[in-house]
N, C-alpha and C. Protein backbone atom coordinates (compact mmCIF):
# COMPACT_ATOMS: atom_id res chain seq x y z
N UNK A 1 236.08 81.47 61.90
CA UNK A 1 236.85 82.09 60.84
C UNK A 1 237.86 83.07 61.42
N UNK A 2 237.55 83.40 62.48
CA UNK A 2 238.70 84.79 63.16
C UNK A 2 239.44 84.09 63.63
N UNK A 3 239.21 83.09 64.42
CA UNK A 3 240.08 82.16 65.15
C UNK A 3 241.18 81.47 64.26
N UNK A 4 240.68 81.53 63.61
CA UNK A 4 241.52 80.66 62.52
C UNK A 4 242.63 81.70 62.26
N UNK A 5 242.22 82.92 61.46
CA UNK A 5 242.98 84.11 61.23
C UNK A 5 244.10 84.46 62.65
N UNK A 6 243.73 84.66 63.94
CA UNK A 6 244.52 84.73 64.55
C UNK A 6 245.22 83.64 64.45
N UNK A 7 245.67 82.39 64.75
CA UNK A 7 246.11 81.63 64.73
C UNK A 7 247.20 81.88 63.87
N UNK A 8 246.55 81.90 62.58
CA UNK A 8 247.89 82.07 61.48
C UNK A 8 248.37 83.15 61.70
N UNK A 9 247.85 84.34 61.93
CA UNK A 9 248.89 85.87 62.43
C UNK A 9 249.58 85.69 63.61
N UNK A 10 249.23 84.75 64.78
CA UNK A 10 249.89 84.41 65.96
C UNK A 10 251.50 83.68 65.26
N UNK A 11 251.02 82.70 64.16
CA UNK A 11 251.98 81.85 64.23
C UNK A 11 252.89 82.23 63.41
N UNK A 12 252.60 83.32 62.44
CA UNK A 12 253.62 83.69 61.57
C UNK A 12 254.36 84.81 62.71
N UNK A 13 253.95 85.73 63.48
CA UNK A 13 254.49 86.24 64.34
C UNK A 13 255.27 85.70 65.17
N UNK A 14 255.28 84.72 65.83
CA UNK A 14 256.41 83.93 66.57
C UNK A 14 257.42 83.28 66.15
N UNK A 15 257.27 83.15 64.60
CA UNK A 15 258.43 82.96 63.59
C UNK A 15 259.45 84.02 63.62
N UNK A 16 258.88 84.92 63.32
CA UNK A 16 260.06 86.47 63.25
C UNK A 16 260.29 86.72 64.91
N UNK A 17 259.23 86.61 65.79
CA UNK A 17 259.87 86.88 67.27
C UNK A 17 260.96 86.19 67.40
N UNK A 18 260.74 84.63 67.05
CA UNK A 18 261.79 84.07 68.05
C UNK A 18 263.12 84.49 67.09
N UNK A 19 263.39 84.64 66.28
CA UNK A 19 264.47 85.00 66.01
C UNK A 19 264.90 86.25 66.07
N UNK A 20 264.09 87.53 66.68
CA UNK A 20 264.47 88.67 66.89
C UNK A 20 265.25 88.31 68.59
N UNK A 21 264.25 87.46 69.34
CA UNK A 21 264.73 87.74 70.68
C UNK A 21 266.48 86.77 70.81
N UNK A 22 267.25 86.66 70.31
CA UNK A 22 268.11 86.23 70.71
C UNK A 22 269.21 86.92 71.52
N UNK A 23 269.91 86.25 72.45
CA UNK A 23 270.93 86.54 73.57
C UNK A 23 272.03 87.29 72.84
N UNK A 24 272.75 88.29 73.78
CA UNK A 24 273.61 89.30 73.64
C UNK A 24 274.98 88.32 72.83
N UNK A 25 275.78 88.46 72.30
CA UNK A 25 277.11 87.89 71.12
C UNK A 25 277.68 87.89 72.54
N UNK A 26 278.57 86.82 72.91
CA UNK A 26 279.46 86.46 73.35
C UNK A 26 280.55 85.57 73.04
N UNK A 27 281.57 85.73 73.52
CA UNK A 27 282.58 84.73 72.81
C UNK A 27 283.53 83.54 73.98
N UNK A 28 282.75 83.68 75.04
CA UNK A 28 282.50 82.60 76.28
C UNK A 28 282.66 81.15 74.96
N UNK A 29 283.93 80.06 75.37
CA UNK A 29 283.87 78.76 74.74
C UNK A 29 284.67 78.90 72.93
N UNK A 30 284.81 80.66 72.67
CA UNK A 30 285.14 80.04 71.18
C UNK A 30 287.19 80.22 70.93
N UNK A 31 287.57 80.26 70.16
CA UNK A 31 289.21 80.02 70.06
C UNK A 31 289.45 81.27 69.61
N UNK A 32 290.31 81.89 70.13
CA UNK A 32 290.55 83.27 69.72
C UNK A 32 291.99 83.19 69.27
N UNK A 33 292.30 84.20 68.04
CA UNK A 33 293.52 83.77 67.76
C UNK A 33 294.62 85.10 67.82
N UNK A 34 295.84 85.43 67.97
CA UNK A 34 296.59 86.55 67.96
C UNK A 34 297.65 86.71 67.03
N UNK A 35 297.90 87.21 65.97
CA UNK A 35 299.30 87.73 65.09
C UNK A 35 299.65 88.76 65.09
N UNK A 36 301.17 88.79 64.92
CA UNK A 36 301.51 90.23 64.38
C UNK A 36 302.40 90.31 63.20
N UNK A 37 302.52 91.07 62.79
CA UNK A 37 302.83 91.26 61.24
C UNK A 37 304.72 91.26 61.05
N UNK A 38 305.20 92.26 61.97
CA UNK A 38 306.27 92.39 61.66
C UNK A 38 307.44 91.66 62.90
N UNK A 39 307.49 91.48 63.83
CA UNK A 39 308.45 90.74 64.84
C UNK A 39 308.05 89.63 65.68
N UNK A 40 306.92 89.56 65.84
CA UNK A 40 306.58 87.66 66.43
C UNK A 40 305.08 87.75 66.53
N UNK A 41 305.18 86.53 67.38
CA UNK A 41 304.01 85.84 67.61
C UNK A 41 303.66 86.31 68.93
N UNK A 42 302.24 86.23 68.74
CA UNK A 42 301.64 86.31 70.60
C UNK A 42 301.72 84.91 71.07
N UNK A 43 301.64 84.95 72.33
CA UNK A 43 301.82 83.78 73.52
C UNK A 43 300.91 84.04 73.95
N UNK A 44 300.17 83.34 74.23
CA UNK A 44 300.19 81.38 73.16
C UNK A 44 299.18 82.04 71.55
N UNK A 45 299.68 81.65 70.43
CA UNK A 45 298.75 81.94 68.98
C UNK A 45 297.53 81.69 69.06
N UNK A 46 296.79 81.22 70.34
CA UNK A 46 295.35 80.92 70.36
C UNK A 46 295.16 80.91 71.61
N UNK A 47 294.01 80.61 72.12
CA UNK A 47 293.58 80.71 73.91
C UNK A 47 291.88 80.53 73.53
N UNK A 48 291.41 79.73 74.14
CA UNK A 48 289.88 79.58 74.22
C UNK A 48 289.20 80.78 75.34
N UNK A 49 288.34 81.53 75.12
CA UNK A 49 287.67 82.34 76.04
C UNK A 49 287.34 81.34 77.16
N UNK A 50 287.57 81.75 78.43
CA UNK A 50 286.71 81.44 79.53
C UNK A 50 285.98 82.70 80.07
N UNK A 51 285.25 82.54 81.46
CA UNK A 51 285.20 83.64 82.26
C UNK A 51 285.57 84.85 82.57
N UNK A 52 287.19 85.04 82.34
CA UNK A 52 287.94 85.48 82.70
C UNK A 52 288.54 86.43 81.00
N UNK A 53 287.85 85.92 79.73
CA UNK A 53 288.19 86.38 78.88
C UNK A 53 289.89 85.64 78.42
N UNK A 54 290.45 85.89 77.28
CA UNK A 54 291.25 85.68 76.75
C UNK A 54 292.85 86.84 76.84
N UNK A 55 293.81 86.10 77.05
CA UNK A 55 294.74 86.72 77.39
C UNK A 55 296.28 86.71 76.37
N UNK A 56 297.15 87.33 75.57
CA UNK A 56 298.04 87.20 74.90
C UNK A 56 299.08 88.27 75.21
N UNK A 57 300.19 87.46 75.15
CA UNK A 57 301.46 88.24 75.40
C UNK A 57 302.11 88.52 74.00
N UNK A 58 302.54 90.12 73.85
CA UNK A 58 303.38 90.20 72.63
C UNK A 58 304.38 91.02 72.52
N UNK A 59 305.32 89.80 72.81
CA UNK A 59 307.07 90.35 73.49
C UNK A 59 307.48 91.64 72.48
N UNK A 60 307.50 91.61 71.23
CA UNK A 60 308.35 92.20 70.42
C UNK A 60 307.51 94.13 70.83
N UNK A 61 306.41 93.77 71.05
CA UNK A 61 305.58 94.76 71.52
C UNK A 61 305.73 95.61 72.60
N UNK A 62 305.56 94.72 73.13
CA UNK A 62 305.92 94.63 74.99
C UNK A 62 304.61 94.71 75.56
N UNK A 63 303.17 94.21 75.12
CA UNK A 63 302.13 94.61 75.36
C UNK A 63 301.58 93.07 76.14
N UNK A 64 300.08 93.71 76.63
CA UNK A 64 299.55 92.32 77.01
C UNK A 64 298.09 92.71 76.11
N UNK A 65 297.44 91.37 75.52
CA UNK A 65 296.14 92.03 75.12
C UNK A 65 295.24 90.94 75.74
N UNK A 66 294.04 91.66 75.68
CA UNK A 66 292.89 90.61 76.32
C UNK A 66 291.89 91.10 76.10
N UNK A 67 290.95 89.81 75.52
CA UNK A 67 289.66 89.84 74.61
C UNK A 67 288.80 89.73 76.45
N UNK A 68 287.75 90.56 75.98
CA UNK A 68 287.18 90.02 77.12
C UNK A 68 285.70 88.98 76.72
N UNK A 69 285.54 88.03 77.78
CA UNK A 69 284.42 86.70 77.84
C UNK A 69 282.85 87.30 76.88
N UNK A 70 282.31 88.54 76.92
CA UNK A 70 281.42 89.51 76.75
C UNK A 70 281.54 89.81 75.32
N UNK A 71 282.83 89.83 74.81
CA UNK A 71 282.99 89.90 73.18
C UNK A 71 282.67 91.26 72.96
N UNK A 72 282.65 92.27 73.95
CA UNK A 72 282.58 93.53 73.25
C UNK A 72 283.83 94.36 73.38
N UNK A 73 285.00 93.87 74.08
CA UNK A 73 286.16 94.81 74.39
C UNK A 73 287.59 93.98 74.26
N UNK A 74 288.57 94.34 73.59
CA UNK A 74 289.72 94.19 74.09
C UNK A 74 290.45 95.22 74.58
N UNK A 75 291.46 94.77 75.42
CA UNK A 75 292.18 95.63 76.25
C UNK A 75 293.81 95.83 75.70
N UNK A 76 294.44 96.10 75.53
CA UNK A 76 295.41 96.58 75.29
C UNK A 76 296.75 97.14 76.19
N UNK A 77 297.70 96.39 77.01
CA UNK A 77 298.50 97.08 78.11
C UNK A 77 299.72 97.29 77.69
N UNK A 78 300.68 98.44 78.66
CA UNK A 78 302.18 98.36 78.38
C UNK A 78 302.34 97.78 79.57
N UNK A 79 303.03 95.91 79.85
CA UNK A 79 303.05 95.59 81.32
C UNK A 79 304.21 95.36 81.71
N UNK A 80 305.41 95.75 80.52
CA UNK A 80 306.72 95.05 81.10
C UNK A 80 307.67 96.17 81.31
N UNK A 81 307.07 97.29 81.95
CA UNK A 81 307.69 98.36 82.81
C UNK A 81 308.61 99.37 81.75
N UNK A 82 309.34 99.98 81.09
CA UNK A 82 309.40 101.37 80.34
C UNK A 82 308.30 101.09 79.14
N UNK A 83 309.02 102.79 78.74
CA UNK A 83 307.82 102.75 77.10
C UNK A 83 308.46 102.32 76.40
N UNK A 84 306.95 101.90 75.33
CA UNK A 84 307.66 101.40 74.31
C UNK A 84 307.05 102.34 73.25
N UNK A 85 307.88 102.53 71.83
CA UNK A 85 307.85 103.12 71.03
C UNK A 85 307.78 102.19 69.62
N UNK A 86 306.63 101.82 69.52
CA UNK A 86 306.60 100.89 68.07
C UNK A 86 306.52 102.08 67.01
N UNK A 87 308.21 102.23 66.05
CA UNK A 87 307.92 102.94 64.84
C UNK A 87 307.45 101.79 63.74
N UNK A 88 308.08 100.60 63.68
CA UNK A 88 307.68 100.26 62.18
C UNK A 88 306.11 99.56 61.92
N UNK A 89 305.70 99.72 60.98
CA UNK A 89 305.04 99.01 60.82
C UNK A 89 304.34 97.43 61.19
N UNK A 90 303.23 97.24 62.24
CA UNK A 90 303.05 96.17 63.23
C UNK A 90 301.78 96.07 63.24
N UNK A 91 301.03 95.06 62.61
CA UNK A 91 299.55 94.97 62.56
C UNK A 91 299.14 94.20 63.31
N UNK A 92 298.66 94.18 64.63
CA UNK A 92 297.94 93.23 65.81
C UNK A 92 296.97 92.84 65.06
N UNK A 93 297.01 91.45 64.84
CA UNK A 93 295.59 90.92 64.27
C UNK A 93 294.74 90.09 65.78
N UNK A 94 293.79 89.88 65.65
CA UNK A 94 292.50 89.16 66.56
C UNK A 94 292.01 88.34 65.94
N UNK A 95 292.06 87.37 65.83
CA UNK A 95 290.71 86.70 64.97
C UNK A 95 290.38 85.47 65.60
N UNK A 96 289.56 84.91 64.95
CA UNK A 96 288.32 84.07 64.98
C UNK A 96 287.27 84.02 66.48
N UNK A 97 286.66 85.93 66.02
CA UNK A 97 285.84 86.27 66.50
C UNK A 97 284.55 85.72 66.43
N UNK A 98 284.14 84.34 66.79
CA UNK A 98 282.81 83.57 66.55
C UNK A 98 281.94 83.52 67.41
N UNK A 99 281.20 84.34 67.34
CA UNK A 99 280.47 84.93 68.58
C UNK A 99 278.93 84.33 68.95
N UNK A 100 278.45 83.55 69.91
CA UNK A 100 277.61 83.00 69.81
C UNK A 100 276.22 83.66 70.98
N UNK A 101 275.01 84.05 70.64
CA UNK A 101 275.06 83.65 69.21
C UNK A 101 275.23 83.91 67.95
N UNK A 102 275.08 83.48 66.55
CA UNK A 102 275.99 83.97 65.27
C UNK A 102 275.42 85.44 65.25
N UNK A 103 276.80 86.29 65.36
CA UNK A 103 276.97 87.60 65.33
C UNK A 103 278.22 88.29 64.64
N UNK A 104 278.36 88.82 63.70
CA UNK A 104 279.55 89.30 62.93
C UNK A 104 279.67 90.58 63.52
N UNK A 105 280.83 90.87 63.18
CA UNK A 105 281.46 92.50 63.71
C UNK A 105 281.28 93.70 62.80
N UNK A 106 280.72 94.99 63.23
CA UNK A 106 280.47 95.79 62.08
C UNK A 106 280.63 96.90 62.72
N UNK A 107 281.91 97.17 63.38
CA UNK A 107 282.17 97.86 63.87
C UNK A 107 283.43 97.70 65.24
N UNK A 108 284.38 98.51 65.01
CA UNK A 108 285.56 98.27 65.87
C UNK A 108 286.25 99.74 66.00
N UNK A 109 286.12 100.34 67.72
CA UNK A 109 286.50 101.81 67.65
C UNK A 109 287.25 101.58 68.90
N UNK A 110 287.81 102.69 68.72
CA UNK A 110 289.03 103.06 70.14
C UNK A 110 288.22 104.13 71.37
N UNK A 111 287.93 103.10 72.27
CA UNK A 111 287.09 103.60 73.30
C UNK A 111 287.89 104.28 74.05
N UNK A 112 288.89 104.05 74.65
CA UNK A 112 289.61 105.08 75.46
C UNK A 112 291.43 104.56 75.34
N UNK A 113 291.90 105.35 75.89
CA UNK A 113 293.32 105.30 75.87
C UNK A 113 293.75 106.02 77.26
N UNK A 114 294.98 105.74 78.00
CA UNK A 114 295.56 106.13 78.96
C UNK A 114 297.21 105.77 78.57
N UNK A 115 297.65 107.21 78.63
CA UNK A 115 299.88 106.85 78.52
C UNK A 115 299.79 106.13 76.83
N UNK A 116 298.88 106.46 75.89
CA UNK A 116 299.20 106.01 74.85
C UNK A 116 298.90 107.22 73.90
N UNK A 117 300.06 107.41 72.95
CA UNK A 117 299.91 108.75 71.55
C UNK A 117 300.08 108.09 70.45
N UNK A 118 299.82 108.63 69.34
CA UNK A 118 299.64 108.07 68.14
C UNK A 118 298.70 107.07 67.80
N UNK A 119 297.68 107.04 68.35
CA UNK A 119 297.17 105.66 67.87
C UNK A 119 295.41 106.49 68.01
N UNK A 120 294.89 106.12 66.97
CA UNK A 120 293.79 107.08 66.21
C UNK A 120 292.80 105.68 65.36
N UNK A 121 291.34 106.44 65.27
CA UNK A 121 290.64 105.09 64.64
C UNK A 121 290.97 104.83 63.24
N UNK A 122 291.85 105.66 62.51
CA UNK A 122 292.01 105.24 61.33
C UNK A 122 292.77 104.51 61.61
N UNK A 123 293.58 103.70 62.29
CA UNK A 123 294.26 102.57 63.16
C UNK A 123 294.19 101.46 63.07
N UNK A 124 292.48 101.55 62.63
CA UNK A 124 291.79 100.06 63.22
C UNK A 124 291.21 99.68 61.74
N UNK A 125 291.11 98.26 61.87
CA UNK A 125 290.11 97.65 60.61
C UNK A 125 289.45 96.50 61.23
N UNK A 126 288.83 95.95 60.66
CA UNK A 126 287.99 94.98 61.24
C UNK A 126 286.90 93.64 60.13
N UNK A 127 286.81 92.82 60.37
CA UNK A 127 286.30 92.21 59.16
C UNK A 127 285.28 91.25 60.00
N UNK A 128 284.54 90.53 59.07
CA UNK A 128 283.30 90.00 60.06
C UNK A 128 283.62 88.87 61.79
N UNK A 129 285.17 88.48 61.58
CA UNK A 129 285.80 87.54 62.28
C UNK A 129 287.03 87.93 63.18
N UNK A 130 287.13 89.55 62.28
CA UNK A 130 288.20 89.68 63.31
C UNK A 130 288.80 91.05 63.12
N UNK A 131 289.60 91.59 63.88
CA UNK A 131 289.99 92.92 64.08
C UNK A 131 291.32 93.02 64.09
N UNK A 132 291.77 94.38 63.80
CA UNK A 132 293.55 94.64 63.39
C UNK A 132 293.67 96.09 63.86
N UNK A 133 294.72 96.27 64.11
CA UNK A 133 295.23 97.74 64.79
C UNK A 133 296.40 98.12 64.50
N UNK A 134 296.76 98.73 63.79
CA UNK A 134 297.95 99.42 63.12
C UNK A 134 298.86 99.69 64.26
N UNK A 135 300.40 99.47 64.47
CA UNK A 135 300.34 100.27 65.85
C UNK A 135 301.90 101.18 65.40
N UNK A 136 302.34 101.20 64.03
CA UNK A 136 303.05 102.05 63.68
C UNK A 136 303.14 103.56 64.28
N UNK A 137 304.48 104.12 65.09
CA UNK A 137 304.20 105.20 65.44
C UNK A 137 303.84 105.42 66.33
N UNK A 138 302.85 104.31 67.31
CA UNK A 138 302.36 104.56 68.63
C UNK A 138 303.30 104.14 69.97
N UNK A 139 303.27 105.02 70.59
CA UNK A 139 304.08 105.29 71.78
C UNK A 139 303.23 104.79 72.90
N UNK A 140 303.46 103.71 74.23
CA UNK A 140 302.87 103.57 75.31
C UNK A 140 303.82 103.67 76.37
N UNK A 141 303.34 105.03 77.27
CA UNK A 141 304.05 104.87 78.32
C UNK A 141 303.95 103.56 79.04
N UNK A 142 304.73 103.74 80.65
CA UNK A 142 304.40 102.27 81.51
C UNK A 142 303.35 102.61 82.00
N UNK A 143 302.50 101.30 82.16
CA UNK A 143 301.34 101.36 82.38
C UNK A 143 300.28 102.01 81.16
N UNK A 144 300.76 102.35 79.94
CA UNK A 144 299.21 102.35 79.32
C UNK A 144 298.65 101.45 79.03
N UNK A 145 297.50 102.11 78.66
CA UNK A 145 296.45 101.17 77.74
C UNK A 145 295.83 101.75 76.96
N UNK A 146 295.16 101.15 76.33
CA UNK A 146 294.22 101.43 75.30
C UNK A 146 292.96 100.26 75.40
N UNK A 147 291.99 100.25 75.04
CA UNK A 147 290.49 99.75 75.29
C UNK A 147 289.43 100.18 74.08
N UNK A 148 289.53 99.22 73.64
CA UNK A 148 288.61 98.95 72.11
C UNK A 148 287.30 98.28 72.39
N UNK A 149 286.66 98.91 71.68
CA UNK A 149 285.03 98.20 71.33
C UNK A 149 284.58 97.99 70.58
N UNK A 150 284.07 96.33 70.19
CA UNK A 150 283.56 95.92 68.97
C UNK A 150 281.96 96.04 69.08
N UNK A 151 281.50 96.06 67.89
CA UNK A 151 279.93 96.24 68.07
C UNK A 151 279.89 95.03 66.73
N UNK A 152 278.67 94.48 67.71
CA UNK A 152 278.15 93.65 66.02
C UNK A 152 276.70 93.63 66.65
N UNK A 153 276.61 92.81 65.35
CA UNK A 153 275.07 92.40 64.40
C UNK A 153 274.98 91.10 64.77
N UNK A 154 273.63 90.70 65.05
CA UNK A 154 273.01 89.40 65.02
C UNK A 154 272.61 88.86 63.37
N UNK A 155 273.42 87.65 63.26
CA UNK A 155 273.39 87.41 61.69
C UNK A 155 271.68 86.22 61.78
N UNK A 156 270.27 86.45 61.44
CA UNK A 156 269.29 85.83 61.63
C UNK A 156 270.22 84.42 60.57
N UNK A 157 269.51 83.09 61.48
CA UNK A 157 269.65 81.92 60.81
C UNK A 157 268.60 81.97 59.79
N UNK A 158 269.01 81.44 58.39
CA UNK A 158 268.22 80.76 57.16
C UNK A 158 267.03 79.29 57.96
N UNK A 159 266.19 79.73 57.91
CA UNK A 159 265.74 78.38 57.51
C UNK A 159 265.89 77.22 57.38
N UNK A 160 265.19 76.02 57.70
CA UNK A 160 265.86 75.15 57.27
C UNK A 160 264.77 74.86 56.27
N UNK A 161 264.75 74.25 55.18
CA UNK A 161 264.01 73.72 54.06
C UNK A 161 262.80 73.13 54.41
N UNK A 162 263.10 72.41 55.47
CA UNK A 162 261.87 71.23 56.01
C UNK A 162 261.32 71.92 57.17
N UNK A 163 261.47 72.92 57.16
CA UNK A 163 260.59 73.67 58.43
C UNK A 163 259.91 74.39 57.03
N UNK A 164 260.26 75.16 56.46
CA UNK A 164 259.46 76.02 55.42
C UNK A 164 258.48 74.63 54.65
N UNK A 165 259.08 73.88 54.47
CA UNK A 165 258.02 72.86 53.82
C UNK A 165 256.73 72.55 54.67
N UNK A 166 257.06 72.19 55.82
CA UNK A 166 256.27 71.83 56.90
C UNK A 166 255.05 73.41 57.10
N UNK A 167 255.70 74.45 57.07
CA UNK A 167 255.00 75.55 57.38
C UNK A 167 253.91 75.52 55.83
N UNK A 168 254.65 75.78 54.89
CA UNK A 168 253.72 75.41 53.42
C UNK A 168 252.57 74.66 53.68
N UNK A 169 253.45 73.20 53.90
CA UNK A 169 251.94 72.57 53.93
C UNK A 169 250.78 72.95 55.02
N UNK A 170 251.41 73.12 56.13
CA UNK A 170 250.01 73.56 57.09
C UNK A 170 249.17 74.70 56.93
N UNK A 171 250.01 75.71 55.88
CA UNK A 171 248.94 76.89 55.31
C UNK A 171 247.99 76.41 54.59
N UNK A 172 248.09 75.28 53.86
CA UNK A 172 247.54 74.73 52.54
C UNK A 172 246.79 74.22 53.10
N UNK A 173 246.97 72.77 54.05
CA UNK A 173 246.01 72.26 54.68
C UNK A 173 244.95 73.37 55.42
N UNK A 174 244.77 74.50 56.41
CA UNK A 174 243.94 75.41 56.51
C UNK A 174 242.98 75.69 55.16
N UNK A 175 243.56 76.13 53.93
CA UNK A 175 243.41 77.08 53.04
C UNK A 175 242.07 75.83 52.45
N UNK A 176 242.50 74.44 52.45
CA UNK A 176 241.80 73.12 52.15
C UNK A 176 240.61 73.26 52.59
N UNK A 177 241.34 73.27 54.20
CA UNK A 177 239.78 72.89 55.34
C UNK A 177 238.69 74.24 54.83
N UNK A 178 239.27 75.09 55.12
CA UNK A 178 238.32 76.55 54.23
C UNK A 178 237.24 76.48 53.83
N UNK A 179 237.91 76.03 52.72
CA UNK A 179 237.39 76.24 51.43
C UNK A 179 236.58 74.65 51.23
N UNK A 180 236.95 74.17 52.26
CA UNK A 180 235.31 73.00 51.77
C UNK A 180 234.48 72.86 52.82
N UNK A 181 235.18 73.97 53.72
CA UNK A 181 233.68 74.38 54.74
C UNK A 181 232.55 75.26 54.09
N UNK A 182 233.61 76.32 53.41
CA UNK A 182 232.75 77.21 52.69
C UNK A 182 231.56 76.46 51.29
N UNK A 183 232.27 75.32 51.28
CA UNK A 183 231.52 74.35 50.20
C UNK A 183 230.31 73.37 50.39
């Protein structure tokens, strides 16, 4: 009768383990994408993460950005030698942050800055897929940067129907055997 009891406390426990222990969000293999709001496009509008992380050029900017492989940082540079002074309105978008394994973003802050003013976390927004940075107003000398950090959440997978069915019945079948031992 104890044996039995462990068993079922063993096995309902390795249900919730294995889905607590899952691997750190990375974005190694997924398509990352780059816009900006008011004067162009990044080069190239997409780039698949490798090793090496993801890389975009954005002329009207004069910046370089790069997601890194790890999915917790992008980088932010001034690389094409004076400052630049973005006054108008210019929203760097990021997206299709699909982070495996499934992990949404719930959180996006400005970790450090070097040769860059104006640019503050009310700056930033962020949504489960992807991140934006205001850059109205912000000044980068040559050579700054700036260096952002996303934080997310491990989103637990649902179930699948026929595993919960399967689990049902094998409680039942126990609950069976039981109760016509006890008989």
């Amino acid at each position: 009768m104890k044996s039995l009891r462990h068993i079922l406390t063993s096995s309902v426990l390795c249900l919730f383990c294995a889905q607590a222990l899952q691997a750190t969000a990375s974005l190694l293999g997924a398509t990352v994408t780059c816009s900006e709001t008011a004067f162009g496009a990044c080069n190239p509008a997409s780039a698949t993460v490798d090793a090496m992380g993801a890389t975009f050029i954005q002329y009207s900017n004069a910046i370089s950005i790069n997601v890194a492989a790890n999915g917790q940082t992008i980088t932010i540079s001034n690389v094409f030698g004076g400052p630049t002074n973005l006054v108008n309105a210019r929203i760097l978008t990021i997206g299709g942050l699909d982070f495996t394994p499934m992990a949404t973003i719930t959180g996006f802050n400005l970790t450090s800055s070097s040769g860059v003013t104006g640019l503050t976390q009310s700056d930033l927004s962020f949504g489960t897929h992807s991140v934006s940075i205001n850059f109205q107003d912000v000044m980068y000398a040559q050579g700054g940067s700036a260096v952002f950090t996303m934080v997310t959440a491990a989103v637990a997978p649902a179930p699948e129907p026929a595993t919960l069915a399967l689990f049902g019945i094998g409680l039942a079948g126990i609950g069976f055997a039981r109760r016509r031992k006890l008989h």
